[in-house]
C-alpha atoms as a PDB file:
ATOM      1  CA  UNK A   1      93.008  86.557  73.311  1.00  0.00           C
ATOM      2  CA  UNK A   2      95.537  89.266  74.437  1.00  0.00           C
ATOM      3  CA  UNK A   3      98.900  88.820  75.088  1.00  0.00           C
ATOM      4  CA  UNK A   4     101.151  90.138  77.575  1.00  0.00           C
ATOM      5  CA  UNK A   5     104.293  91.625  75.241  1.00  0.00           C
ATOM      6  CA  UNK A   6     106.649  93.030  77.860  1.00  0.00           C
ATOM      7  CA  UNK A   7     106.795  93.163  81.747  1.00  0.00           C
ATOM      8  CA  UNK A   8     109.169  94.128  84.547  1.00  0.00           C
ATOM      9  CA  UNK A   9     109.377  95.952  87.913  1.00  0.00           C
ATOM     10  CA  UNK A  10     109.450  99.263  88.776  1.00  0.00           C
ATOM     11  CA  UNK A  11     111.871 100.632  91.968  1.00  0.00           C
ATOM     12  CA  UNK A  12     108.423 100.874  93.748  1.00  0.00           C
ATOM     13  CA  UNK A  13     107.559  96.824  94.161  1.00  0.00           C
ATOM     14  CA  UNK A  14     105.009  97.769  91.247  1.00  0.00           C
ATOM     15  CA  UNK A  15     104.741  96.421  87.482  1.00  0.00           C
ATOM     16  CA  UNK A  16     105.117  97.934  84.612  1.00  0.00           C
ATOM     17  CA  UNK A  17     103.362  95.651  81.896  1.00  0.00           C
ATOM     18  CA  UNK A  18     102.118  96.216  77.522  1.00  0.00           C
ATOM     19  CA  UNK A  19     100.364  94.466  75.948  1.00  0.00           C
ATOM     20  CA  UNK A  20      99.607  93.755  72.374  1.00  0.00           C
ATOM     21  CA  UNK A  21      96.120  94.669  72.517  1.00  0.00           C
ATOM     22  CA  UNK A  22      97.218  97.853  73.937  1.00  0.00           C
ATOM     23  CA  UNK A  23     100.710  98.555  72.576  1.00  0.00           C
ATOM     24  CA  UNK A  24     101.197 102.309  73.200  1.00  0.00           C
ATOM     25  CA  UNK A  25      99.486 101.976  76.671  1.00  0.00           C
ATOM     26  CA  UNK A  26     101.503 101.199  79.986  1.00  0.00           C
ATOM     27  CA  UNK A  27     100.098  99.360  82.807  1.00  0.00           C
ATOM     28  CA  UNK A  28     100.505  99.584  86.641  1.00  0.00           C
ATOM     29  CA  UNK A  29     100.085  97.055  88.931  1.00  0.00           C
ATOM     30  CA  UNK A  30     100.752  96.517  92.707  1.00  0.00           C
ATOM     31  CA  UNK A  31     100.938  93.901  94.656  1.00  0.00           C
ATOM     32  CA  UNK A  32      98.229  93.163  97.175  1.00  0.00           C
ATOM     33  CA  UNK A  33      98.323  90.445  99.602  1.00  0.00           C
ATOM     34  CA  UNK A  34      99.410  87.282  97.373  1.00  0.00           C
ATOM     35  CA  UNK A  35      98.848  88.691  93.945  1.00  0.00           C
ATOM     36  CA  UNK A  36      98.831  91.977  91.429  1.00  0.00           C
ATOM     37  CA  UNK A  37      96.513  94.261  90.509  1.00  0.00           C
ATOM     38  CA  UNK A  38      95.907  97.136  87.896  1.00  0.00           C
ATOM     39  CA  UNK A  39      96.894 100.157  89.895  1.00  0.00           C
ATOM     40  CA  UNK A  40      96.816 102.782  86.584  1.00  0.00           C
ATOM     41  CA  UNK A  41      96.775 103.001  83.185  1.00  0.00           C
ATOM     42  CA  UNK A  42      98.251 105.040  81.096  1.00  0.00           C
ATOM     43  CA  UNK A  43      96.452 105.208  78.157  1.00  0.00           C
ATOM     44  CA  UNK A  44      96.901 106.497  74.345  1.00  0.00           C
ATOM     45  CA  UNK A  45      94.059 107.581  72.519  1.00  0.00           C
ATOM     46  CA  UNK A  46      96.375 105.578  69.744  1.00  0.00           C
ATOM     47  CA  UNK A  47      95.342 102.562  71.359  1.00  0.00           C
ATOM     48  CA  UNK A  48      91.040 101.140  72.097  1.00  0.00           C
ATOM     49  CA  UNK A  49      89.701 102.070  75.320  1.00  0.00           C
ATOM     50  CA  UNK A  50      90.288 100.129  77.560  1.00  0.00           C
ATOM     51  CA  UNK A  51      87.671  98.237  79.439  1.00  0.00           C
ATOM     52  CA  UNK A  52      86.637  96.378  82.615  1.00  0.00           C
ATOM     53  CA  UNK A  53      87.034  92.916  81.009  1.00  0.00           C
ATOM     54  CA  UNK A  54      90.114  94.082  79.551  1.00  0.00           C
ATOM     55  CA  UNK A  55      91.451  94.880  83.110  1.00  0.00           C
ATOM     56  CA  UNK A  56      90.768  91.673  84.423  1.00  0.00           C
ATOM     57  CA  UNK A  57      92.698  89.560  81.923  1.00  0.00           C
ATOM     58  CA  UNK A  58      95.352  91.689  81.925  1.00  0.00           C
ATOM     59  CA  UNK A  59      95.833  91.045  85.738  1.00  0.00           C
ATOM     60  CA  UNK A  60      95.391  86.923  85.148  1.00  0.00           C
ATOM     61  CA  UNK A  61      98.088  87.264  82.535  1.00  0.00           C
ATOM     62  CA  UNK A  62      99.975  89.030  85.241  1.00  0.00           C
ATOM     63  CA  UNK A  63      99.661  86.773  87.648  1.00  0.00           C
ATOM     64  CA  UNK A  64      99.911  83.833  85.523  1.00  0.00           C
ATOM     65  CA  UNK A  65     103.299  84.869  84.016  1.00  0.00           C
ATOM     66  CA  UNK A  66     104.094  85.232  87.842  1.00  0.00           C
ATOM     67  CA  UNK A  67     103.163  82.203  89.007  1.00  0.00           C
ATOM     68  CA  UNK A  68     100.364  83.596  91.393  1.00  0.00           C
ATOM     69  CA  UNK A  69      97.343  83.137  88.975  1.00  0.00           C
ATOM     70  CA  UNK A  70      95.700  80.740  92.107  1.00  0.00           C
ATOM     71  CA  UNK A  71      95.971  83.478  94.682  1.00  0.00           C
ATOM     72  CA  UNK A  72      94.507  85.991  91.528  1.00  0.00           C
ATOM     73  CA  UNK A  73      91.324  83.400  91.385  1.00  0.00           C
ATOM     74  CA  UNK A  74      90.733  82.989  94.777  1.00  0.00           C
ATOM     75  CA  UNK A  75      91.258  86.385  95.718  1.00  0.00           C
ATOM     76  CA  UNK A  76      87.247  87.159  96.434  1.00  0.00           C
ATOM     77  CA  UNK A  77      87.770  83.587  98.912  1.00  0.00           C
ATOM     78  CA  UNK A  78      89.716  85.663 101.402  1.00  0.00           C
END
């Protein structure tokens, strides 16, 4: 189970978020509608590659922390 280490926003409505998984790695994410999504990462080659799985539950962690984890599962429901 990852864990999301450190979070906060960026002066573009974006966030920046680590995690422990990934610890030299910085993700992006942007809001869409009701919820965030990975917008970029910026990976070391210090850290795993990163993978689609990955991705997603580093978004649900997101939008868990956030409070919007709902919106984040019923996202495909729109």
């Amino acid at each position: 189970m990852m864990n999301l280490t450190k979070w906060g926003f960026t002066r573009f409505n974006s966030i920046k978020a680590e995690f422990d998984h990934f610890p030299h790695s910085l993700v992006i994410l942007r809001k869409i509608r009701n919820y965030y999504f990975i917008n970029k990462v910026h990976w070391s080659n210090l850290d795993p590659v990163v993978e689609t799985h990955h991705l997603e539950e580093m978004e649900l962690l997101v939008n868990r922390e956030l409070d919007l984890e709902k919106y984040y599962l019923n996202r495909r429901l729109d």
